[in-house]
PDB file of N, CA and C in Angstrom:
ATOM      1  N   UNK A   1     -30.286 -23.434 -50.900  1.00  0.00           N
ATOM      2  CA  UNK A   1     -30.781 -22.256 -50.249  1.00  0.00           C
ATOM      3  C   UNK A   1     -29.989 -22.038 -48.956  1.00  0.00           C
ATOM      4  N   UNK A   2     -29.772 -21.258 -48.804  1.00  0.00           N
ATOM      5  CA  UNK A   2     -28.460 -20.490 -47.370  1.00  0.00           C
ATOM      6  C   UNK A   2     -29.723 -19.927 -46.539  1.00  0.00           C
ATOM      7  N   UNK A   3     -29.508 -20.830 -45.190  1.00  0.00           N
ATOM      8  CA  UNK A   3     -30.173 -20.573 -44.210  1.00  0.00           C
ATOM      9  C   UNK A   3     -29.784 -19.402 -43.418  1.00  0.00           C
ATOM     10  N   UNK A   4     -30.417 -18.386 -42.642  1.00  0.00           N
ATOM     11  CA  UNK A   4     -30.341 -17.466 -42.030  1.00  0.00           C
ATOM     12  C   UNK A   4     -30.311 -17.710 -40.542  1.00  0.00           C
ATOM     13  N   UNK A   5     -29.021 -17.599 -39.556  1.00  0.00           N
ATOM     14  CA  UNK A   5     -28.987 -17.935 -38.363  1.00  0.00           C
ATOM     15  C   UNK A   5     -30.145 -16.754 -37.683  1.00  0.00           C
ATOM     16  N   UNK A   6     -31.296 -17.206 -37.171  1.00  0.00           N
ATOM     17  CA  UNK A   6     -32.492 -16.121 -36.611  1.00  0.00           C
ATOM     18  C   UNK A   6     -31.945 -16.357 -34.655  1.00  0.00           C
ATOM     19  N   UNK A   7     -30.889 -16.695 -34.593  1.00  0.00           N
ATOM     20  CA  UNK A   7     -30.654 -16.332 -33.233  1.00  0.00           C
ATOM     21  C   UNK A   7     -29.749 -14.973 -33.039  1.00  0.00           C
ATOM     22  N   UNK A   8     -30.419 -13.806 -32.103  1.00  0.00           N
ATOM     23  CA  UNK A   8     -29.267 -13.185 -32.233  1.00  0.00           C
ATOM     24  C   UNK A   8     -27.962 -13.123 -31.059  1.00  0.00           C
ATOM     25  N   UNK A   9     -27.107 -13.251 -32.229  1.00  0.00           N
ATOM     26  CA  UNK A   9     -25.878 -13.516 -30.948  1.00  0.00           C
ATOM     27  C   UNK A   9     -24.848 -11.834 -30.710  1.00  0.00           C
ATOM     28  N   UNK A  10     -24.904 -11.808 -29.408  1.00  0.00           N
ATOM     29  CA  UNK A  10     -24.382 -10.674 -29.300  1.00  0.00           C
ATOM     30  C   UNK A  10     -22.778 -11.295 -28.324  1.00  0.00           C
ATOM     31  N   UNK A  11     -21.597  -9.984 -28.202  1.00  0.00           N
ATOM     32  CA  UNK A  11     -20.595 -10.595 -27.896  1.00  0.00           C
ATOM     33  C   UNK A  11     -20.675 -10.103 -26.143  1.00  0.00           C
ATOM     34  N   UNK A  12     -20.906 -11.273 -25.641  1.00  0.00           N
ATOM     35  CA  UNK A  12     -21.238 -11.074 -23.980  1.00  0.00           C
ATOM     36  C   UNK A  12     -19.693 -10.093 -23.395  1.00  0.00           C
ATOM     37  N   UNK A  13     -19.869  -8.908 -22.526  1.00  0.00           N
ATOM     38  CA  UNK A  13     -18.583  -8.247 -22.121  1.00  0.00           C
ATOM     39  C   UNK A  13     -17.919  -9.125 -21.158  1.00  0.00           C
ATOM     40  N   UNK A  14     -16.507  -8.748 -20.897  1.00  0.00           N
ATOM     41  CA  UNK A  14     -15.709  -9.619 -20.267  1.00  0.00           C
ATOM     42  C   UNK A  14     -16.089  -9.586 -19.043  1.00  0.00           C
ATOM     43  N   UNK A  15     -15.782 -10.749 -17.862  1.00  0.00           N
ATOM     44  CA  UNK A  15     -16.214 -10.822 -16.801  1.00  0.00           C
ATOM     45  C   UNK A  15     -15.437 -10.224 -16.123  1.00  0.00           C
ATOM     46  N   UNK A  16     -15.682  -9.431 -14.796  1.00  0.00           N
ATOM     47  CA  UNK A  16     -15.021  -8.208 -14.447  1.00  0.00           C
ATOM     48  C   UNK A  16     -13.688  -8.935 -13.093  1.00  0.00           C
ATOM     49  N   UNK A  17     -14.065 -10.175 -13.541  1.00  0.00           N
ATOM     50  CA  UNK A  17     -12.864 -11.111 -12.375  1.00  0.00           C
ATOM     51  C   UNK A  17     -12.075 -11.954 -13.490  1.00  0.00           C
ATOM     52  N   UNK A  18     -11.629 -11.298 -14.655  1.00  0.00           N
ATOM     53  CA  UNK A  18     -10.974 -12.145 -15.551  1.00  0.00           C
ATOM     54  C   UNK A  18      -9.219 -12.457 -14.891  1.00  0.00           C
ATOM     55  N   UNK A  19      -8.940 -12.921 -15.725  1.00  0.00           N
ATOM     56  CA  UNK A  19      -7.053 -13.074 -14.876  1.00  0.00           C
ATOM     57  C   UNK A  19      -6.875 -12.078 -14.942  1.00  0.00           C
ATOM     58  N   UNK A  20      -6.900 -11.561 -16.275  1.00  0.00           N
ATOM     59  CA  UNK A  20      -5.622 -10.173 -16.881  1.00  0.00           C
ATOM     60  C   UNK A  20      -6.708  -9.364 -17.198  1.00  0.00           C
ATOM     61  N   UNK A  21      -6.046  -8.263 -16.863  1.00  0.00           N
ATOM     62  CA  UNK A  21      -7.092  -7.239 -17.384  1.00  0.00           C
ATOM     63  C   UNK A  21      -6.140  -6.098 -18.542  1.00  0.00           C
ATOM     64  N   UNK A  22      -7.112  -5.572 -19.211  1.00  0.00           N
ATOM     65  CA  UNK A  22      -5.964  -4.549 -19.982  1.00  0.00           C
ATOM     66  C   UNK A  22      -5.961  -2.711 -19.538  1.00  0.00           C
ATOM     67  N   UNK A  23      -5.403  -2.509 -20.171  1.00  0.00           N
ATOM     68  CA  UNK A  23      -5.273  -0.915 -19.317  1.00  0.00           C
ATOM     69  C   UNK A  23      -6.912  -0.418 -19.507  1.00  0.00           C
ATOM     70  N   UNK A  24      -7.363  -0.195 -20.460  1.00  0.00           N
ATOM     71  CA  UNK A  24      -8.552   0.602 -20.601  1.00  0.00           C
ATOM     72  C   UNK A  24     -10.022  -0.169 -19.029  1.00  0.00           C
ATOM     73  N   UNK A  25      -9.572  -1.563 -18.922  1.00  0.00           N
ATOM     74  CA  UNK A  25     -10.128  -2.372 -18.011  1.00  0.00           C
ATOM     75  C   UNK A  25      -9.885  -1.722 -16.806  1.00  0.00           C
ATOM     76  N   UNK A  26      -8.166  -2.017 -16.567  1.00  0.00           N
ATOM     77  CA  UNK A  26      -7.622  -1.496 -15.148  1.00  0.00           C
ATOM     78  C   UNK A  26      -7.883  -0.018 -15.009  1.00  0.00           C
ATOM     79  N   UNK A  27      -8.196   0.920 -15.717  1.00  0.00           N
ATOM     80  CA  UNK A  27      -7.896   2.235 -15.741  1.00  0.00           C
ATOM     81  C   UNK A  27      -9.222   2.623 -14.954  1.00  0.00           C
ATOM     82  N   UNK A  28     -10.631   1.855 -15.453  1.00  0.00           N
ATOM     83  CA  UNK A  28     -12.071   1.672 -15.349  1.00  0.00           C
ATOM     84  C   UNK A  28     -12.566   1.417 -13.845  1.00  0.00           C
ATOM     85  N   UNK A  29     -11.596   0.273 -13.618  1.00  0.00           N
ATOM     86  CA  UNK A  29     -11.999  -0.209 -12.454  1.00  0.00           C
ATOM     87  C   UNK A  29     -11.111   0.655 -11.143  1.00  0.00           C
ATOM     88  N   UNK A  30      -9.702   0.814 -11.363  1.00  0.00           N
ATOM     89  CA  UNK A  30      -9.169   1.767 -10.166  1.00  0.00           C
ATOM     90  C   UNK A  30      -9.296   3.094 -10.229  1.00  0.00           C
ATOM     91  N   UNK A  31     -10.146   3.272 -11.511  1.00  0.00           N
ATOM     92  CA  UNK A  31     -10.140   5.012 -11.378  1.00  0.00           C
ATOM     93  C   UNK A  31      -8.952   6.026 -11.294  1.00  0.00           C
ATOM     94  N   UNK A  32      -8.059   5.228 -12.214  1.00  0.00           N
ATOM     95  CA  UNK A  32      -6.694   6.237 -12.499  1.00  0.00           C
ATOM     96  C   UNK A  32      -6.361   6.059 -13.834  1.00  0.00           C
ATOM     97  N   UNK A  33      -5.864   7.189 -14.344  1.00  0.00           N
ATOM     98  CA  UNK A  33      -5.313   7.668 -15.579  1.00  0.00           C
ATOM     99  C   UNK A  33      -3.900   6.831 -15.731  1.00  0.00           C
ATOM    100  N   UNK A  34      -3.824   6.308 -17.535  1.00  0.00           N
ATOM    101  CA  UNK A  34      -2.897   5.505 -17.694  1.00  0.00           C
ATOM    102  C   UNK A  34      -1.549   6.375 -17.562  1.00  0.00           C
ATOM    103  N   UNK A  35      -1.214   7.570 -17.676  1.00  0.00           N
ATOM    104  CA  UNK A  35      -0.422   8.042 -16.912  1.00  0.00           C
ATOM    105  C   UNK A  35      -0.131   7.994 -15.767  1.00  0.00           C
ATOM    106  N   UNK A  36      -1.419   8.039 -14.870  1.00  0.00           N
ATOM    107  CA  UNK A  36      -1.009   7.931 -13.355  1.00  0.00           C
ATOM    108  C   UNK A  36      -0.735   6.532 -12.657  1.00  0.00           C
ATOM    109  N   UNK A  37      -1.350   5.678 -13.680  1.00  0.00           N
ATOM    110  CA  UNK A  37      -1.173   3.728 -13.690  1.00  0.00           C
ATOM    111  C   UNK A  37       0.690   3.677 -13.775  1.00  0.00           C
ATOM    112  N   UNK A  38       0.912   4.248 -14.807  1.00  0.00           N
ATOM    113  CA  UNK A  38       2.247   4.111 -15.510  1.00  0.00           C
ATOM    114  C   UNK A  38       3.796   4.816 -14.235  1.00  0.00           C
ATOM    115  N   UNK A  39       3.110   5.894 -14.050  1.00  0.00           N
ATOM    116  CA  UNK A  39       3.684   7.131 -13.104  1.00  0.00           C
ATOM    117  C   UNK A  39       4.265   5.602 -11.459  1.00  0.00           C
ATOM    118  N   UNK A  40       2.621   5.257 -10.943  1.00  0.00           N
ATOM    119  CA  UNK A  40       2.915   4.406 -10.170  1.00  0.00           C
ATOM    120  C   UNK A  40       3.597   3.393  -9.984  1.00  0.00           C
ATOM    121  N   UNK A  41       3.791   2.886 -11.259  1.00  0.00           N
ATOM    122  CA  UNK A  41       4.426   1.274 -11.565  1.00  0.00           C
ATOM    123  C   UNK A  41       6.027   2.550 -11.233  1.00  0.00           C
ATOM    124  N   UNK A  42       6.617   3.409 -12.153  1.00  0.00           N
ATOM    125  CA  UNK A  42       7.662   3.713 -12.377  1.00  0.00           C
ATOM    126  C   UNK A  42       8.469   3.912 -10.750  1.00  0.00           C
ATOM    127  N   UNK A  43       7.653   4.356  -9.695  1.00  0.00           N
ATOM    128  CA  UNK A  43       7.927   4.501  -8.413  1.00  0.00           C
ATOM    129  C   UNK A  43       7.920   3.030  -7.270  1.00  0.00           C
ATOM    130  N   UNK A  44       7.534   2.219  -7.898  1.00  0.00           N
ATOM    131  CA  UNK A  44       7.202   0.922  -7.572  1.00  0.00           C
ATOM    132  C   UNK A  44       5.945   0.990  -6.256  1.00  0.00           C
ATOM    133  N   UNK A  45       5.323   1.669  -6.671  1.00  0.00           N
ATOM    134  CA  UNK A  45       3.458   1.653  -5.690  1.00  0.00           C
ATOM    135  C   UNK A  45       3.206   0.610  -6.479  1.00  0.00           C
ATOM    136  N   UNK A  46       2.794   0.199  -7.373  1.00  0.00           N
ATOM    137  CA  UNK A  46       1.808  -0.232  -8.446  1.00  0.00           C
ATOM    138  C   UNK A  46       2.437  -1.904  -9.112  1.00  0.00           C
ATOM    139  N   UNK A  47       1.654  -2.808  -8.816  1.00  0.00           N
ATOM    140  CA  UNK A  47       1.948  -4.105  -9.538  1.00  0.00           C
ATOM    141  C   UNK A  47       2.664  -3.874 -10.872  1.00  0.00           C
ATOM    142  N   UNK A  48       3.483  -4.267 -11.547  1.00  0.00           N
ATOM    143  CA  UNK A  48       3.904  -4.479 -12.951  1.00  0.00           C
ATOM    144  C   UNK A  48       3.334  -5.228 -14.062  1.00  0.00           C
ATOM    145  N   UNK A  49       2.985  -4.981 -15.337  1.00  0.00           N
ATOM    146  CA  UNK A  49       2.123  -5.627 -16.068  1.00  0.00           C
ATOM    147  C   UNK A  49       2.607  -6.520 -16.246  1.00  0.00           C
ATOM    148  N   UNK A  50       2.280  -7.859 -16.537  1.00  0.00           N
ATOM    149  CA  UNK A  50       2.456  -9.046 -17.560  1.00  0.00           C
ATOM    150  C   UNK A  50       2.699  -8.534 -18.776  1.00  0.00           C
ATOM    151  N   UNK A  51       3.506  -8.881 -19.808  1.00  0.00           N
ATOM    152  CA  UNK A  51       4.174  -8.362 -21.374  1.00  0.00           C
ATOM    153  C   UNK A  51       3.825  -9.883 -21.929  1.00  0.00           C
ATOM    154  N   UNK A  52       2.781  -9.427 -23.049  1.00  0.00           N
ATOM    155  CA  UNK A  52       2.362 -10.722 -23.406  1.00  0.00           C
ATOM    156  C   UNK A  52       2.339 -10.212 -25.331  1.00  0.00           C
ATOM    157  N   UNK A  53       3.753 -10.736 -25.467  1.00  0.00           N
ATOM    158  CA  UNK A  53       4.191  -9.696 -27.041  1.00  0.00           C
ATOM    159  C   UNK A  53       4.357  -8.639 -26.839  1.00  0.00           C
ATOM    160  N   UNK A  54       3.481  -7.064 -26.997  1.00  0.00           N
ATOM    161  CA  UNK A  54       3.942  -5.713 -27.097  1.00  0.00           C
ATOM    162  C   UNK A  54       2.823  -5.634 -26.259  1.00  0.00           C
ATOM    163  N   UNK A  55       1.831  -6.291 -25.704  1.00  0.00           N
ATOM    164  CA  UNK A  55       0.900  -5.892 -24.723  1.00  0.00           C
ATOM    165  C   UNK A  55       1.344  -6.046 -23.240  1.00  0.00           C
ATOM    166  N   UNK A  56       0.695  -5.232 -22.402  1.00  0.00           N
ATOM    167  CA  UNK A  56       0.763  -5.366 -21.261  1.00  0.00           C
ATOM    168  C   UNK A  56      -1.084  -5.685 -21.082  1.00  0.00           C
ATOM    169  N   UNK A  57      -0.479  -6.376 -19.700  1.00  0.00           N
ATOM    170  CA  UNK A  57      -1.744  -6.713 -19.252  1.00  0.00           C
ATOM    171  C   UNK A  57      -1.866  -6.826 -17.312  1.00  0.00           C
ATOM    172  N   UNK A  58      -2.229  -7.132 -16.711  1.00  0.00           N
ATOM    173  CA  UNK A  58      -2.017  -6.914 -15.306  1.00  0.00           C
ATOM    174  C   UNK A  58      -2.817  -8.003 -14.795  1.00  0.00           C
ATOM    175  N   UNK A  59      -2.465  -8.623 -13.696  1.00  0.00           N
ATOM    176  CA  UNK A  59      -3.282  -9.757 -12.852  1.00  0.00           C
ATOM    177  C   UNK A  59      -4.324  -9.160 -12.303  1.00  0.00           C
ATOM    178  N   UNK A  60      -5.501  -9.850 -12.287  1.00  0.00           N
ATOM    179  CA  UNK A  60      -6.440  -9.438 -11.526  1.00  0.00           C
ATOM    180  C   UNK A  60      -6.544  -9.279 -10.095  1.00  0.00           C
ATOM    181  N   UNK A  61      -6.109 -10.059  -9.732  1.00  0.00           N
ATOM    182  CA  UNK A  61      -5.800 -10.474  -8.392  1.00  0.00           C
ATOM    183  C   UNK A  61      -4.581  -9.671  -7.570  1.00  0.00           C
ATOM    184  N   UNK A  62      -3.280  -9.483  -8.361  1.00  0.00           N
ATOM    185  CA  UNK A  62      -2.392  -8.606  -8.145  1.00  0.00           C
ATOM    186  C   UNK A  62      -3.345  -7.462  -7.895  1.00  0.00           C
ATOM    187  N   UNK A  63      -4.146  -6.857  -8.790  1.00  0.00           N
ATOM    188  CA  UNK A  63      -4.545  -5.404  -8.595  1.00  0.00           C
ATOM    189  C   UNK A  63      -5.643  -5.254  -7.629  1.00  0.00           C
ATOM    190  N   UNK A  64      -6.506  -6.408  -7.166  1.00  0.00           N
ATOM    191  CA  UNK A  64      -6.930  -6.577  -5.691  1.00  0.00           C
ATOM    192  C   UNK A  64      -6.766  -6.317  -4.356  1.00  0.00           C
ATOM    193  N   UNK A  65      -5.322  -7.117  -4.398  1.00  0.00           N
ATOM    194  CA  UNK A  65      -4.837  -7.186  -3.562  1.00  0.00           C
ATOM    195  C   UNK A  65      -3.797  -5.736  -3.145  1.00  0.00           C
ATOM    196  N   UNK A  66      -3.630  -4.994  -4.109  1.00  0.00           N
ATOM    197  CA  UNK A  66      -3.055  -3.603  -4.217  1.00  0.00           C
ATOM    198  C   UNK A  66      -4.395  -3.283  -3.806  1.00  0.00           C
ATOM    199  N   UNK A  67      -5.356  -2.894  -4.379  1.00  0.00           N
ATOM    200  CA  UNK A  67      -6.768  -2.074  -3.691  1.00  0.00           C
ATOM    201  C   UNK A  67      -7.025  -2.758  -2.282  1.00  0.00           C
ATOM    202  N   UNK A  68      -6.960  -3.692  -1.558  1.00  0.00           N
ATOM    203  CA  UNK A  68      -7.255  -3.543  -0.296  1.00  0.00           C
ATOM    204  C   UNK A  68      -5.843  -3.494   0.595  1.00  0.00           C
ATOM    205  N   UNK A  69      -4.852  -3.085  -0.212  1.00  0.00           N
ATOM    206  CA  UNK A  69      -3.760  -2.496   0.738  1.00  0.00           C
ATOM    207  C   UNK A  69      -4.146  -0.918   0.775  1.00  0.00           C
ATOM    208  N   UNK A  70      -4.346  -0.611  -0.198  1.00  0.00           N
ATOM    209  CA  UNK A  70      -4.661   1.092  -0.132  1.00  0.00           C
ATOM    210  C   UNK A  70      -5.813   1.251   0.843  1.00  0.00           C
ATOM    211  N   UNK A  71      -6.865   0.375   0.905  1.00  0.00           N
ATOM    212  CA  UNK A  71      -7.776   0.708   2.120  1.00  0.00           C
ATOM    213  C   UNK A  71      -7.351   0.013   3.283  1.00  0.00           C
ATOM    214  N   UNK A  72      -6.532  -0.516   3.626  1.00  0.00           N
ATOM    215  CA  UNK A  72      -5.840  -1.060   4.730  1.00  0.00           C
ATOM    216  C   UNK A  72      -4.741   0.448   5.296  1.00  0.00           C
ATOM    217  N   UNK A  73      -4.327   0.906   4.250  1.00  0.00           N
ATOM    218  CA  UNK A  73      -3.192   2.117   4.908  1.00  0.00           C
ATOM    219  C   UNK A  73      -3.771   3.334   4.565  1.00  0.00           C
ATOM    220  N   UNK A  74      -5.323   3.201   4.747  1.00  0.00           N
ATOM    221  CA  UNK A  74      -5.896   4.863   4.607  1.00  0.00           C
ATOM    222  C   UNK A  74      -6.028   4.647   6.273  1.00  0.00           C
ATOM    223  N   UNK A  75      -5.370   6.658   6.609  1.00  0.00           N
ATOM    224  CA  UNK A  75      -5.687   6.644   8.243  1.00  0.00           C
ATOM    225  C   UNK A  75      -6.878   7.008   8.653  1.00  0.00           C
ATOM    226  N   UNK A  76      -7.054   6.350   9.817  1.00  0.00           N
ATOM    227  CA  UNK A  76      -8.254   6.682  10.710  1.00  0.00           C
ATOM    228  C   UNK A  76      -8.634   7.811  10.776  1.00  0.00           C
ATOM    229  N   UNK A  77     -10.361   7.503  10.569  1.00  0.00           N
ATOM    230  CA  UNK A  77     -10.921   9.361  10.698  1.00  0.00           C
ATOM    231  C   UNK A  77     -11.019   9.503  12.212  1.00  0.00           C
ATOM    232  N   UNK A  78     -10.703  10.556  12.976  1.00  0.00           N
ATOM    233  CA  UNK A  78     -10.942  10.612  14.025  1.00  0.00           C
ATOM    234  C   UNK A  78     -12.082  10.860  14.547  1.00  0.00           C
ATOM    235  N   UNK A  79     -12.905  11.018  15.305  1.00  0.00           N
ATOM    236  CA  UNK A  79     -14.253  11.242  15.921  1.00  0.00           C
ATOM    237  C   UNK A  79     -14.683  12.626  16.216  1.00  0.00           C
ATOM    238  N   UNK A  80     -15.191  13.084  15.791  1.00  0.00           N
ATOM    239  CA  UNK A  80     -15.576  14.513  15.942  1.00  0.00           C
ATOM    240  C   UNK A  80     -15.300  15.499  17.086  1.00  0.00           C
TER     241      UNK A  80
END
């Protein structure tokens, strides 16, 4: 008789501090279009992916550390 696993297992989502993230990830979290991801890298603003086979993928940490440069070189609001 074939027992029935009665636990249900669901597939937990990735943790949002993984190493690599993939575009649909990075796109999510910086709030830019993989055109405008792509556009940036081509001008050199933008970290370069990791090529892991035909994938790209991007450091987590690289793209961190890019987001608190962008709020490091936003200018001061002035005071009313």
């Amino acid at each position: 008789m074939t027992q029935i696993n009665s636990t249900n297992e669901q597939k937990a989502p990735p943790p949002t501090d993984a190493l690599l993230w993939t575009m649909p990830t990075l796109s999510r979290r910086i709030g830019l279009s993989r055109s405008n991801i792509y556009q940036q890298i081509q001008s050199g603003k933008f970290p370069e992916p990791v090529k892991i086979g035909r994938s790209s993928r991007w450091l987590a940490a690289e793209i961190q550390a890019w987001v608190t440069t962008q709020a490091y070189a936003r200018s001061p609001k002035t005071a009313g």
